[in-house]
Protein backbone atom coordinates (compact mmCIF):
# COMPACT_ATOMS: atom_id res chain seq x y z
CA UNK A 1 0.00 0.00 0.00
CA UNK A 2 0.90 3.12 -0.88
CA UNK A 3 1.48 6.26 1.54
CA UNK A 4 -1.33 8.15 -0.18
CA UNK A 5 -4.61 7.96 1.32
CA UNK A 6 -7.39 5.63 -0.95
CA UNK A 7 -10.99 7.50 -1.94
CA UNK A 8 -13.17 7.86 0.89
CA UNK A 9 -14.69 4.70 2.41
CA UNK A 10 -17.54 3.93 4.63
CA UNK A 11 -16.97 3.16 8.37
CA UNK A 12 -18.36 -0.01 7.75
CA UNK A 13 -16.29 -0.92 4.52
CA UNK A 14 -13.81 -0.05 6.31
CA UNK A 15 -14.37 -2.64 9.08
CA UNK A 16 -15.17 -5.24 6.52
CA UNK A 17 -12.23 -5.06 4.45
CA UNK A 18 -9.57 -5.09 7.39
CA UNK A 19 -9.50 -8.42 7.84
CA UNK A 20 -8.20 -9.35 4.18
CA UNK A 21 -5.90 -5.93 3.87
CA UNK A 22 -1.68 -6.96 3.85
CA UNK A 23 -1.08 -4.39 6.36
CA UNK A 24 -3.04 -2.95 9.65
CA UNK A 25 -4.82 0.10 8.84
CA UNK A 26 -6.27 3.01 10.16
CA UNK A 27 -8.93 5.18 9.95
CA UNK A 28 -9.54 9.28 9.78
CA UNK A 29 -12.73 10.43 8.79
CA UNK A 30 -13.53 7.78 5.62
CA UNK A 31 -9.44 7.37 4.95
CA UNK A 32 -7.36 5.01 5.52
CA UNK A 33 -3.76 4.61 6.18
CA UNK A 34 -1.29 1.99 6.75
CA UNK A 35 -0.30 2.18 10.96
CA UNK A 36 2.07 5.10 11.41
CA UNK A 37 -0.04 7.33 9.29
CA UNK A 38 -0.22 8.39 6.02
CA UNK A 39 3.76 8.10 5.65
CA UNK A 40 3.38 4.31 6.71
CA UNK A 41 5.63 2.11 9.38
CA UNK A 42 7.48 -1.10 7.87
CA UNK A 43 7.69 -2.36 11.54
CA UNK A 44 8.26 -2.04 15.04
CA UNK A 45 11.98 -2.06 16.36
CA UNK A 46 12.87 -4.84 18.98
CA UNK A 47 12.86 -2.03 21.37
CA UNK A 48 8.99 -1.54 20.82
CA UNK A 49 8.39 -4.96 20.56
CA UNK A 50 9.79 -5.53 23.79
CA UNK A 51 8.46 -2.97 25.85
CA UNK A 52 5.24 -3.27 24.63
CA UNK A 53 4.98 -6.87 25.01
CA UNK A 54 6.17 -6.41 28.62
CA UNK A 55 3.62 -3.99 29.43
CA UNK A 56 1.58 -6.66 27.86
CA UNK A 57 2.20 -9.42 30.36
CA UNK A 58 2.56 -7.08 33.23
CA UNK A 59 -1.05 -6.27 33.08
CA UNK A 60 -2.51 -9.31 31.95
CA UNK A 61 -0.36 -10.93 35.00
CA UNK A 62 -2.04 -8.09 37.21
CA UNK A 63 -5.25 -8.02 35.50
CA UNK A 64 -5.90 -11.85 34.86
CA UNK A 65 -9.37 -12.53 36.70
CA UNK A 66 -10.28 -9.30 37.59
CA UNK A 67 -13.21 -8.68 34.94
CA UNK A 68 -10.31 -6.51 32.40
CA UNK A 69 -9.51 -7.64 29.03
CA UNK A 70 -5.70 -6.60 27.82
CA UNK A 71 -4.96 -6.49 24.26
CA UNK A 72 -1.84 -5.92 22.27
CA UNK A 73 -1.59 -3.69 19.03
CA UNK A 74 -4.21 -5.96 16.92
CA UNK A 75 -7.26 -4.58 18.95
CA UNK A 76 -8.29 -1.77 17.28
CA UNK A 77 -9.99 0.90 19.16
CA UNK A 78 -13.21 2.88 17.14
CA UNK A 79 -12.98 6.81 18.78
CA UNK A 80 -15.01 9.83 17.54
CA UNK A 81 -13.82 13.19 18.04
CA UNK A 82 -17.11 15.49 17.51
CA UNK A 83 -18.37 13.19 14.72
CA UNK A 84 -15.42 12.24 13.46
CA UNK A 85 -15.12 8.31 13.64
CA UNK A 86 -11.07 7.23 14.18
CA UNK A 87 -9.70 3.89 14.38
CA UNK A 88 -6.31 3.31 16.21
CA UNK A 89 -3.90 0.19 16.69
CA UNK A 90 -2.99 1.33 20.23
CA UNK A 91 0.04 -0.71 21.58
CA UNK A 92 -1.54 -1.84 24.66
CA UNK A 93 -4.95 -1.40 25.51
CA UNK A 94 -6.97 -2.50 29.00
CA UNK A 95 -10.77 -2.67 28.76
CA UNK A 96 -13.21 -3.53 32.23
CA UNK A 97 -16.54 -2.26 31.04
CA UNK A 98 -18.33 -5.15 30.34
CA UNK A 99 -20.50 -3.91 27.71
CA UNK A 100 -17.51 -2.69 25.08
CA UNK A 101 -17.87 -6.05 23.45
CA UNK A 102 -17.88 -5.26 20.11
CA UNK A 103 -15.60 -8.57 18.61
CA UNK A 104 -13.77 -6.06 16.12
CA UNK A 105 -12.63 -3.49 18.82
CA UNK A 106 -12.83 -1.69 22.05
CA UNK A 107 -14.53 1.67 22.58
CA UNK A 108 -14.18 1.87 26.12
CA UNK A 109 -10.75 1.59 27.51
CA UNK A 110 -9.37 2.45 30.83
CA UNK A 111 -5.80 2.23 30.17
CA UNK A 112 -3.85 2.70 27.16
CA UNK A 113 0.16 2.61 26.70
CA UNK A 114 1.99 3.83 23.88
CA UNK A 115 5.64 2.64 23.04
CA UNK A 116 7.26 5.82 20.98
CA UNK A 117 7.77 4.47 17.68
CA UNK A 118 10.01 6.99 15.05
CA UNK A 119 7.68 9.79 15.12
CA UNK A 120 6.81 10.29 18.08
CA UNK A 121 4.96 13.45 17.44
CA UNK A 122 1.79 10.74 16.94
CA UNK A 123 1.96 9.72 20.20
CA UNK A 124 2.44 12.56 21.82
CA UNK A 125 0.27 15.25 20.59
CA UNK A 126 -2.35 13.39 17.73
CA UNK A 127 -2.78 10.15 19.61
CA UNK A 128 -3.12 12.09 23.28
CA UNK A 129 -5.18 14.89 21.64
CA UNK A 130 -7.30 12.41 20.13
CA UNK A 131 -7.92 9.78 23.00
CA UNK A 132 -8.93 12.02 25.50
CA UNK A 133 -12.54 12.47 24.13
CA UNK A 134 -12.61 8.41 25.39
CA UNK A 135 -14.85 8.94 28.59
CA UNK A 136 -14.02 5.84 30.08
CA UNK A 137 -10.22 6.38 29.50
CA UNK A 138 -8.36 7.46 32.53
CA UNK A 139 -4.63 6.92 31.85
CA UNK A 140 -2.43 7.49 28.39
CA UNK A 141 1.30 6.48 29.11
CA UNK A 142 3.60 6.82 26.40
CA UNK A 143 6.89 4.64 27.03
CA UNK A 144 9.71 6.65 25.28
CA UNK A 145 12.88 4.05 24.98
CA UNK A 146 15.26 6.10 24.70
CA UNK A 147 19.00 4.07 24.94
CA UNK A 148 20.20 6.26 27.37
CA UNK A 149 17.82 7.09 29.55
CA UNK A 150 14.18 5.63 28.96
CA UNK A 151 11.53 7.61 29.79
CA UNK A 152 7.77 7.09 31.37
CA UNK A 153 4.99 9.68 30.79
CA UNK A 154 1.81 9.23 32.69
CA UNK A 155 -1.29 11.78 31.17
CA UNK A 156 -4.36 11.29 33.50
CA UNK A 157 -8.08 12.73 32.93
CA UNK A 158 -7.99 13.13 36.90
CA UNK A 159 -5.18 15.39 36.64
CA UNK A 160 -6.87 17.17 33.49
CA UNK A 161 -4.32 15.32 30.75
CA UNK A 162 -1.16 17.11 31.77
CA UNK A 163 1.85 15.09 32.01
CA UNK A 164 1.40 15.30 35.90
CA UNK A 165 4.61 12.40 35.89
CA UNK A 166 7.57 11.67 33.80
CA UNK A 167 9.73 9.19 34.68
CA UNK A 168 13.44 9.04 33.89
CA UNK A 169 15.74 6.19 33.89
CA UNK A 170 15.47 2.33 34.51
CA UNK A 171 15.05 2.40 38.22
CA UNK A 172 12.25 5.20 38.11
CA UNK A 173 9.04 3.37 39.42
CA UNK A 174 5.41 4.71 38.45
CA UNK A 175 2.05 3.73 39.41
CA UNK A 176 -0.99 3.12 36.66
CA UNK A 177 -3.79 3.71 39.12
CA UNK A 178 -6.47 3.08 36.29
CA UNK A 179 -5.10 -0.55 37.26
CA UNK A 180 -3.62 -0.29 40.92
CA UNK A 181 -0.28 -1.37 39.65
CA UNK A 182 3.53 0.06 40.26
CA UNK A 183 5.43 -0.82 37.29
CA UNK A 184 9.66 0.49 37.12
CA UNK A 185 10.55 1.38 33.94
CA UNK A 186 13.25 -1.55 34.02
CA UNK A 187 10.78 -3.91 33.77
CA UNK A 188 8.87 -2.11 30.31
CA UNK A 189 12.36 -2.65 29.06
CA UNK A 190 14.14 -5.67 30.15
CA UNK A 191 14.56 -8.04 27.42
């Protein structure tokens, strides 16, 4: 696929054509893009892979029992801002409302993590922009894994989406209260 966005599609085209498309797409508004936006992503570095996989089985360690569903980048997660539909591949998602059900993706999540990928500008402004219109959502943490000194910021609707916390280093510690869990940063990034 191209990096040029294809002719307007339906919502619900959109939905049924994911399934059988080569690469993960989202959605803006009746356009679609491969993940990373219009100027596409060939990948995740082992870096991402790892963290986010660890923040994976972190939660779903914590979480396991407890009513909350954790999903990993092939959830996708239907927003609207105003009446704008969007559809996201966030990197790590927790859902506990029982009625988000939907078997194609979440619209209710409490928790989301982002791993800063190689423009981080998505994550960090569009992506935190965008998912605070999810009322349920009460936590956006971007994991920046930076070589020399990774860095943890914690955005909370509670705290009116500033970036009340940020995190430096691999013995830095933070709490996602969304979940009631302390995480350190080492453990986002040990391989």
């Amino acid at each position: 696929m191209t990096a040029e966005a294809v002719p307007y599609i339906t919502e619900e085209e959109y939905l049924a054509s994911e399934p059988f498309s080569d690469v993960k797409r989202e959605y803006f508004d009746g356009r679609v893009w491969p993940v990373g936006g219009p100027w596409g992503m060939a990948g995740a570095t082992r870096v991402h892979e790892v963290a986010s996989g660890n923040a994976f089985g972190l939660l779903w360690n914590h979480l396991r029992g407890k009513g909350c569903r954790v999903f990993k980048s092939d959830m996708k997660l239907r927003l609207a801002v105003g009446n704008t539909p969007l559809f996201y591949y966030p990197d790590v998602m927790v859902a506990c409302d029982p009625a988000d059900a939907h078997p194609l993706y979440c619209e209710r999540p409490r928790l989301i993590i982002e791993v800063l990928s190689t423009d981080e500008k998505r994550d960090l402004i569009e992506k935190r922009l965008a998912y605070r219109a999810i009322s349920s959502l009460e936590e956006y943490v971007v994991a920046d894994p930076r070589p020399e000194a990774p860095v943890v910021y914690v955005f909370r609707r509670a705290e009116g989406w500033e970036p009340g916390e940020t995190h430096v280093g691999m013995d830095a510690e933070f709490e996602l209260r969304s979940v009631g869990l302390k995480v350190r940063v080492a453990e986002l990034f040990a391989v």
